[in-house]
Protein backbone atom coordinates (compact mmCIF):
# COMPACT_ATOMS: atom_id res chain seq x y z
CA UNK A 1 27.94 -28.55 -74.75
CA UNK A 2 24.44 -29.12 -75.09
CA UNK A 3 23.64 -25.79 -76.45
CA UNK A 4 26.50 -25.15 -78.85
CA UNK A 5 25.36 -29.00 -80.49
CA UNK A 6 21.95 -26.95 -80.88
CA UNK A 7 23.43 -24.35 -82.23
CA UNK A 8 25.87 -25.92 -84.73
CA UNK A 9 22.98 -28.24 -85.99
CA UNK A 10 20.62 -24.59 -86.46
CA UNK A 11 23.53 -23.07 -88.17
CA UNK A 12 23.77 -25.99 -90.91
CA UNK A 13 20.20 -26.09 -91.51
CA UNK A 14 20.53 -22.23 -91.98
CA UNK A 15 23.44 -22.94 -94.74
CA UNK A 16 21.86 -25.82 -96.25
CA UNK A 17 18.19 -23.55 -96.99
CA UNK A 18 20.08 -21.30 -97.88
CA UNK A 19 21.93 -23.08 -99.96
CA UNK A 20 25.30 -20.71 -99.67
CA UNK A 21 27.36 -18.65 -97.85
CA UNK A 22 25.82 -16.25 -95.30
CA UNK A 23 26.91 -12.69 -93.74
CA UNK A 24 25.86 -10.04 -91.50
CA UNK A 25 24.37 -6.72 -93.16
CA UNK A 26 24.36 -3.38 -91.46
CA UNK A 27 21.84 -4.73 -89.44
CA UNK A 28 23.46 -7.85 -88.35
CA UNK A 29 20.89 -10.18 -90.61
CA UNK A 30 22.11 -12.61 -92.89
CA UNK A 31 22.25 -11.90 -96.27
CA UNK A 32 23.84 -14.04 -98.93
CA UNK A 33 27.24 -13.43 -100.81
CA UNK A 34 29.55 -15.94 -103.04
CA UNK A 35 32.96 -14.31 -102.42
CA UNK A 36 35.69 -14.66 -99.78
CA UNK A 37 34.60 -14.17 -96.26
CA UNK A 38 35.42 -13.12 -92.86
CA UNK A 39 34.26 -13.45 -89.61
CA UNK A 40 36.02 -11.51 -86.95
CA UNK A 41 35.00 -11.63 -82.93
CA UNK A 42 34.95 -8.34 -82.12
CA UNK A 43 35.32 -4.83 -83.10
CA UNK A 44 39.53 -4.46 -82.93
CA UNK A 45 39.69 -7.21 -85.06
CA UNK A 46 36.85 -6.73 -88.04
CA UNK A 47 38.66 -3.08 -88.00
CA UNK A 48 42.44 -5.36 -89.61
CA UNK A 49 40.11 -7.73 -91.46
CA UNK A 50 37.88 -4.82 -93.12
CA UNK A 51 41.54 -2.65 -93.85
CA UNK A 52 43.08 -5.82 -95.32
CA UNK A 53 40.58 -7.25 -97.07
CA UNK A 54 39.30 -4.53 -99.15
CA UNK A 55 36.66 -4.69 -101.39
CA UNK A 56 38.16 -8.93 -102.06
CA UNK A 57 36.52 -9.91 -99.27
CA UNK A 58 33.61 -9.68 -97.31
CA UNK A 59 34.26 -8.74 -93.03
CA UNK A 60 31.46 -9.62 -90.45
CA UNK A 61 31.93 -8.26 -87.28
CA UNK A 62 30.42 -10.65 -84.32
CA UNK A 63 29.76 -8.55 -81.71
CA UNK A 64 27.14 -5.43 -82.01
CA UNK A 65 27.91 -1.89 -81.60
CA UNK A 66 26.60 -1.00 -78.13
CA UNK A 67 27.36 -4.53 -76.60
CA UNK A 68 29.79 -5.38 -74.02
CA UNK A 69 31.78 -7.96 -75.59
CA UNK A 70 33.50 -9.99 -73.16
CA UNK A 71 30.39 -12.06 -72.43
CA UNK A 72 28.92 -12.23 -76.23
CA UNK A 73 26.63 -15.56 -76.67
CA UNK A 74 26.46 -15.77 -80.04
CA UNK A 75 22.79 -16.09 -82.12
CA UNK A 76 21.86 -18.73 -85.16
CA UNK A 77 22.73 -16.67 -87.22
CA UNK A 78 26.17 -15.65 -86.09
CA UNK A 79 27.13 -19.45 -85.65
CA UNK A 80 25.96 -19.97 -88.96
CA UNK A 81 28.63 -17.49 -90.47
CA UNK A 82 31.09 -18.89 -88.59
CA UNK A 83 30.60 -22.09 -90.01
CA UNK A 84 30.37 -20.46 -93.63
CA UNK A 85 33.48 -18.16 -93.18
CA UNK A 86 36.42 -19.07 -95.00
CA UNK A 87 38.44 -16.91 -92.38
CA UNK A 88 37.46 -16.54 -88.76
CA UNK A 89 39.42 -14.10 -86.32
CA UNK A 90 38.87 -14.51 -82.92
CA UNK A 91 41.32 -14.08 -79.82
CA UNK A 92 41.03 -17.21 -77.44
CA UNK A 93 40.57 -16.71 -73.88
CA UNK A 94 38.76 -12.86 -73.89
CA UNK A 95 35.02 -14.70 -75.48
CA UNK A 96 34.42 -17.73 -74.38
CA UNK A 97 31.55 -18.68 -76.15
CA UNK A 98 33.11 -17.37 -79.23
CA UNK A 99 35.53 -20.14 -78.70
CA UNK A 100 33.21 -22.55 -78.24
CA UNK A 101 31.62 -21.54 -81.00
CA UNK A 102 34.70 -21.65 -83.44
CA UNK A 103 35.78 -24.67 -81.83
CA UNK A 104 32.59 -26.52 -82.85
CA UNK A 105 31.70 -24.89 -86.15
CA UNK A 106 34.42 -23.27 -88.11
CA UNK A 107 34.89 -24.85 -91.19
CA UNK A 108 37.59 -22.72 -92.63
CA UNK A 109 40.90 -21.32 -91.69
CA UNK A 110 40.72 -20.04 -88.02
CA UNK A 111 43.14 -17.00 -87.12
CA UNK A 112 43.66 -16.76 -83.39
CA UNK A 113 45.20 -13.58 -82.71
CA UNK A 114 46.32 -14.36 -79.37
CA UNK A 115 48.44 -16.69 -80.82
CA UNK A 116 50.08 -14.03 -83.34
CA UNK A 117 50.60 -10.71 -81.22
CA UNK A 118 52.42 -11.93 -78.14
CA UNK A 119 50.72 -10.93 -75.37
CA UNK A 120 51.68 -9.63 -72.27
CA UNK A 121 51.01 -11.09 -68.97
CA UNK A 122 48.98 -8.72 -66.37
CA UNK A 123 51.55 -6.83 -63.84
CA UNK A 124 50.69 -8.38 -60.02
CA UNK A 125 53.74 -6.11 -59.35
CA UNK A 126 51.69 -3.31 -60.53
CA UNK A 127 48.25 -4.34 -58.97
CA UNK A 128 50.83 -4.63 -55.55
CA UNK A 129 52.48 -0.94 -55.99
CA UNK A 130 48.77 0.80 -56.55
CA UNK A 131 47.82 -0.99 -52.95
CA UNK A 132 44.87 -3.33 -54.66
CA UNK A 133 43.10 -5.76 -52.74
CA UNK A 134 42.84 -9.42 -54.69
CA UNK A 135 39.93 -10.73 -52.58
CA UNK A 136 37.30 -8.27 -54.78
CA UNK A 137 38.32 -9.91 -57.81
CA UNK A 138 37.31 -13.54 -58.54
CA UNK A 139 39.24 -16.55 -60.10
CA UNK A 140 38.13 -15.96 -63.51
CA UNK A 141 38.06 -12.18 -63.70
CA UNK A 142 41.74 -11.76 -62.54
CA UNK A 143 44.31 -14.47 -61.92
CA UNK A 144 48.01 -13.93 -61.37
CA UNK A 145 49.91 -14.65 -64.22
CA UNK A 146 47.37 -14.48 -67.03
CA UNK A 147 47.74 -12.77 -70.20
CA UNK A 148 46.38 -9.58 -71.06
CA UNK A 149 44.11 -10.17 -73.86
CA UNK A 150 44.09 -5.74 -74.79
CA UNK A 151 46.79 -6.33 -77.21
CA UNK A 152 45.05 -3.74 -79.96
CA UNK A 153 46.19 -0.87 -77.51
CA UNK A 154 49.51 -1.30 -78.59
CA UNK A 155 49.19 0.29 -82.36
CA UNK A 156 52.42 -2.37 -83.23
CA UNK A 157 50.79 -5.33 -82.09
CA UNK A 158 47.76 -4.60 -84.45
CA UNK A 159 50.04 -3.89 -87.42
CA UNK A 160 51.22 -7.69 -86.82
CA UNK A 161 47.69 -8.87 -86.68
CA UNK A 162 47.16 -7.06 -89.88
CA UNK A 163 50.32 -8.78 -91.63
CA UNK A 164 48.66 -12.34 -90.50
CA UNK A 165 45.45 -11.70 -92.07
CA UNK A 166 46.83 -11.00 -94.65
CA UNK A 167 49.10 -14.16 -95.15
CA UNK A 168 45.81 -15.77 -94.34
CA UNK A 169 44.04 -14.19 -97.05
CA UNK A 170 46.83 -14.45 -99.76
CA UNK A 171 46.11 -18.68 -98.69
CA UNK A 172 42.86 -18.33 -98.96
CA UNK A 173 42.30 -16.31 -101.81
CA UNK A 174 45.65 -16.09 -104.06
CA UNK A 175 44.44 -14.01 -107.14
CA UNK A 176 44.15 -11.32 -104.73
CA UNK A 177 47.14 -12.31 -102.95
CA UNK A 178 49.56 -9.15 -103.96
CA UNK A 179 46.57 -6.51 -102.75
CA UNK A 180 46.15 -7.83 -99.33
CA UNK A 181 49.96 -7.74 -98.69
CA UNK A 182 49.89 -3.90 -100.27
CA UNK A 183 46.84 -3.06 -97.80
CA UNK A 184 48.65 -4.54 -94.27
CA UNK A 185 51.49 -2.91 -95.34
CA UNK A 186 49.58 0.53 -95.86
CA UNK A 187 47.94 -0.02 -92.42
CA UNK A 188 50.98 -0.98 -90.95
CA UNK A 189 52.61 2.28 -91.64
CA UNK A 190 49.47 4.20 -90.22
CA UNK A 191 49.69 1.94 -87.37
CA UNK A 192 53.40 2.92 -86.92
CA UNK A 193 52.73 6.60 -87.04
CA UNK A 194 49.60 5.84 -84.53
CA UNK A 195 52.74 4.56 -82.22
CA UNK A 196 54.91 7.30 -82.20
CA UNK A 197 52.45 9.93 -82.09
CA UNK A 198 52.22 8.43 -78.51
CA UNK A 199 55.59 7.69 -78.04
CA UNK A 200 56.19 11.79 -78.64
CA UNK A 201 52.83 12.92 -77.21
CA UNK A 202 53.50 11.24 -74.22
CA UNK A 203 57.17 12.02 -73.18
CA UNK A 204 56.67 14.63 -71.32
CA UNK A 205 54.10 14.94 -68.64
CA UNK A 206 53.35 16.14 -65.25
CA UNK A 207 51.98 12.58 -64.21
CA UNK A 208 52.60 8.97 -65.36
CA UNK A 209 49.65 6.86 -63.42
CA UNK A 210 45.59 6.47 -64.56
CA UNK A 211 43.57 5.80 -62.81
CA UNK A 212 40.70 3.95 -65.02
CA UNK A 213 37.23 1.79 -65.43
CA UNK A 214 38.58 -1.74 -65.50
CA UNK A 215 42.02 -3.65 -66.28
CA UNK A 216 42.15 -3.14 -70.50
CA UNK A 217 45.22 -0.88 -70.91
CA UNK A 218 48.08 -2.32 -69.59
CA UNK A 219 49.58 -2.12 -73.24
CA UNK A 220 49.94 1.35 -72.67
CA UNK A 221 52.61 1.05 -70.25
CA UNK A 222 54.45 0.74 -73.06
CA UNK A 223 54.65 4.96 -73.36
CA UNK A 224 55.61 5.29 -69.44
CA UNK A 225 52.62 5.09 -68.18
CA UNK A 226 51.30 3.37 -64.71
CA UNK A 227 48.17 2.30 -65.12
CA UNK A 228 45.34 1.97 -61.86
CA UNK A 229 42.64 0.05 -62.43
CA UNK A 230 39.19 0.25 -60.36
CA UNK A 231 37.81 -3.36 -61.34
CA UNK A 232 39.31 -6.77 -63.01
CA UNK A 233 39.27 -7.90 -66.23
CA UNK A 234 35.54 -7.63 -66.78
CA UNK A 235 34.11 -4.30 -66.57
CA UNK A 236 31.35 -5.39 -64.52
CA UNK A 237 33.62 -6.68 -61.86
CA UNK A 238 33.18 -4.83 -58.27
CA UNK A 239 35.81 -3.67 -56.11
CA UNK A 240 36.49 -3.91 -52.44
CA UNK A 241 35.97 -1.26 -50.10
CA UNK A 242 39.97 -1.65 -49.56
CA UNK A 243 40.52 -0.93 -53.24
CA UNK A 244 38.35 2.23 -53.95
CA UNK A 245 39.86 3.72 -50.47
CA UNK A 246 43.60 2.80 -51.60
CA UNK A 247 42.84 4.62 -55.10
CA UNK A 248 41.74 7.70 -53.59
CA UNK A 249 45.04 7.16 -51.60
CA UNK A 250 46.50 7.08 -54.65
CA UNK A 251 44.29 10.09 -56.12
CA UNK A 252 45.73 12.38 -53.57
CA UNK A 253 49.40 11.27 -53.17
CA UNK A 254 50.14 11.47 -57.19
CA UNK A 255 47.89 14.69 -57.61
CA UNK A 256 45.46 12.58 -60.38
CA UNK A 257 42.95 14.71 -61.84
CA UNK A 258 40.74 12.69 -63.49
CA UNK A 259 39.05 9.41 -63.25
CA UNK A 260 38.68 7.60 -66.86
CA UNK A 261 35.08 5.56 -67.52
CA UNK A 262 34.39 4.28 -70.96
CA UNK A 263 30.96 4.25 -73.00
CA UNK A 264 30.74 0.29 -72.84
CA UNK A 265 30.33 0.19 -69.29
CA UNK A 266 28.44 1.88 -66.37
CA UNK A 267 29.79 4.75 -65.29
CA UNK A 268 28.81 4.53 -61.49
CA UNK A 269 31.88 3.46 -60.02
CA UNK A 270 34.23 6.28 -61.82
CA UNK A 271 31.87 8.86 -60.78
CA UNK A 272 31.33 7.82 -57.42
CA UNK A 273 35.56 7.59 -56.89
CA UNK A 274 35.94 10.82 -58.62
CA UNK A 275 33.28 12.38 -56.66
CA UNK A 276 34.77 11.43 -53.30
CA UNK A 277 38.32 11.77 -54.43
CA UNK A 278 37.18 15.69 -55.75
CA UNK A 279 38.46 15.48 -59.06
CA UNK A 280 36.89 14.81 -62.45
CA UNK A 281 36.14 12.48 -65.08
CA UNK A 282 36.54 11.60 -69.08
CA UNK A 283 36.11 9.00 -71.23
CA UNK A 284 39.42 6.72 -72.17
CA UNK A 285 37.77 4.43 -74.36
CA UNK A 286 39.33 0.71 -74.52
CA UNK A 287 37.99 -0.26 -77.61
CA UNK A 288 36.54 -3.11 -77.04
CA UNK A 289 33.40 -2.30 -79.64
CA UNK A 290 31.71 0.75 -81.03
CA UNK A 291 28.79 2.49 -79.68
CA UNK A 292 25.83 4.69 -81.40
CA UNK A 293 28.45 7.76 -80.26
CA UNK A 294 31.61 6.02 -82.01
CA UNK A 295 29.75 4.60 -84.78
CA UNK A 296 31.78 7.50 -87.54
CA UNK A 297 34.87 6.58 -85.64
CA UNK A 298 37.12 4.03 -86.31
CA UNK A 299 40.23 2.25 -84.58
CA UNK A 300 42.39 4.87 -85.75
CA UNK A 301 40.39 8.25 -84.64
CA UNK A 302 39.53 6.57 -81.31
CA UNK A 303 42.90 5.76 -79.90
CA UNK A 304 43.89 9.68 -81.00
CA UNK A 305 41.49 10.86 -78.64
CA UNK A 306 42.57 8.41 -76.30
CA UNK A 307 45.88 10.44 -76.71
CA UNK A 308 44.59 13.79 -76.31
CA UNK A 309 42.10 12.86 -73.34
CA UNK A 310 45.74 11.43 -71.66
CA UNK A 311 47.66 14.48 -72.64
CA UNK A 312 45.07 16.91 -70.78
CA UNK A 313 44.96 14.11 -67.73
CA UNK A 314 48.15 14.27 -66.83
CA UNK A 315 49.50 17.50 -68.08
CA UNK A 316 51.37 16.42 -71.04
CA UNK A 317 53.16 18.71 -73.36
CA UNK A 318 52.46 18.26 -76.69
């Protein structure tokens, strides 16, 4: 509490020498801009804001390419735009001191996602069939019952984030009002195709279970898939003895062939199962931020290779 009371009183004495509103350049600094703006938490989420908005509003994106952002603490100068924003997206419950930030400084309108997109709760029934062990995961990584907060996975879901942005945005800013509608509905329809290109490209394969880095992509279930996590929620989470040997149970019995890591996250424990299980590995990226090797990508181009890194997995035909 301490701390974000520091941090809310820095961020007003940034606005008030400043004088007016401030955003995030390329380089995350803050510069200074009189038109409608956005903060969004995290990567997912400043991709809807920057497709809705346009050029009518300016998007800063919270969390750094390159950085994990489940455990972002955010700087001065990020609390600062919070404060300024007249639109903040966040998604309760997957940053925590995002929250807290938000919670204590937002001063416009504040669009939780989590409470637009209807998300799913993990599968315990799932963690059960795959033969996981609970005692490597801890309280707060992985409790039964909780929602999964991946809901960008599921193209559909974003297109619904995208039509509350803009309703927020048409509120906010109502000369412009008639474009942001036009935009979500123009992403929407991307976003639709984005689902059925799945739907299609992933009717008929060989396999149906992943095995990959951490818990993120239960929304792909959604396309028949069974999905095998090695760790929790958090990517830095460390499985049990119990669970790496049950996977490479699994491994064998289902004939996987590959072990999916991601960029955001060490890559020692899919290499180490895949070694011992004596198959290989790719990347099947959740998303969760860009990286200096994703930075020409966007949401759109990364979930298709998502789809063609799952096709080759597990023997799809196209």
């Amino acid at each position: 509490m301490l701390r974000t009371a520091v941090l809310a009183t820095t961020a007003a004495l940034v606005l008030t020498a400043s004088g007016c509103s401030a955003f995030s350049d390329e380089g995350g600094q803050a510069t200074a801009s009189d038109g409608v703006q956005v903060a969004a938490a995290f990567y997912p989420l400043q991709f809807v804001a920057q497709r809705v908005a346009g050029d009518d509003a300016e998007v800063i994106g919270l969390s750094a390419p390159g950085k994990e952002p489940h455990d972002l603490e955010p700087t001065v100068a990020e609390t600062a735009t919070i404060a300024s924003a007249d639109l903040v997206i966040h998604e309760h419950g997957f940053q925590p001191a995002i929250d807290a930030a938000v919670e204590e400084n937002a001063g416009g309108t504040v669009l939780d996602a989590a409470e637009v997109v209807d998300l799913v709760p993990f599968s315990d029934e799932d963690h059960a069939e795959e033969g996981h062990s609970e005692e490597g995961h801890s309280e707060e990584e992985h409790e039964h019952g909780d929602l999964d907060p991946h809901f960008w996975l599921d193209p559909l879901r974003m297109a619904t984030l995208a039509d509350a942005v803009a309703a927020d945005l048409a509120e906010i800013d109502p000369d412009h009002a008639a474009d942001y509608t036009a935009r979500a509905a123009d992403l929407r329809a991307e976003l639709e195709d984005l689902d059925q290109r799945f739907t299609t490209g992933l009717a008929d394969c060989a396999r149906r279970t992943i095995v990959v880095s951490h818990d993120a992509f239960g929304y792909l279930d959604k396309y028949g898939l069974e999905i095998a996590p090695i760790a929790g929620l958090s990517p830095d989470a460390e499985p049990t003895p119990a669970d790496l040997a049950d996977l490479q149970k699994l491994i064998a019995s289902d004939g996987i062939t590959t072990v999916f890591g991601e960029r955001l996250a060490s890559p020692a424990l899919t290499e180490t199962l895949a070694s011992d299980a004596g198959v290989t590995t790719a990347v099947l990226d959740p998303i969760e931020g860009l990286t200096d090797e994703t930075s020409d990508d966007d949401y759109l181009s990364l979930m298709d290779a998502n789809l063609t890194a799952l096709q080759e997995a597990n023997g799809c035909q196209a």
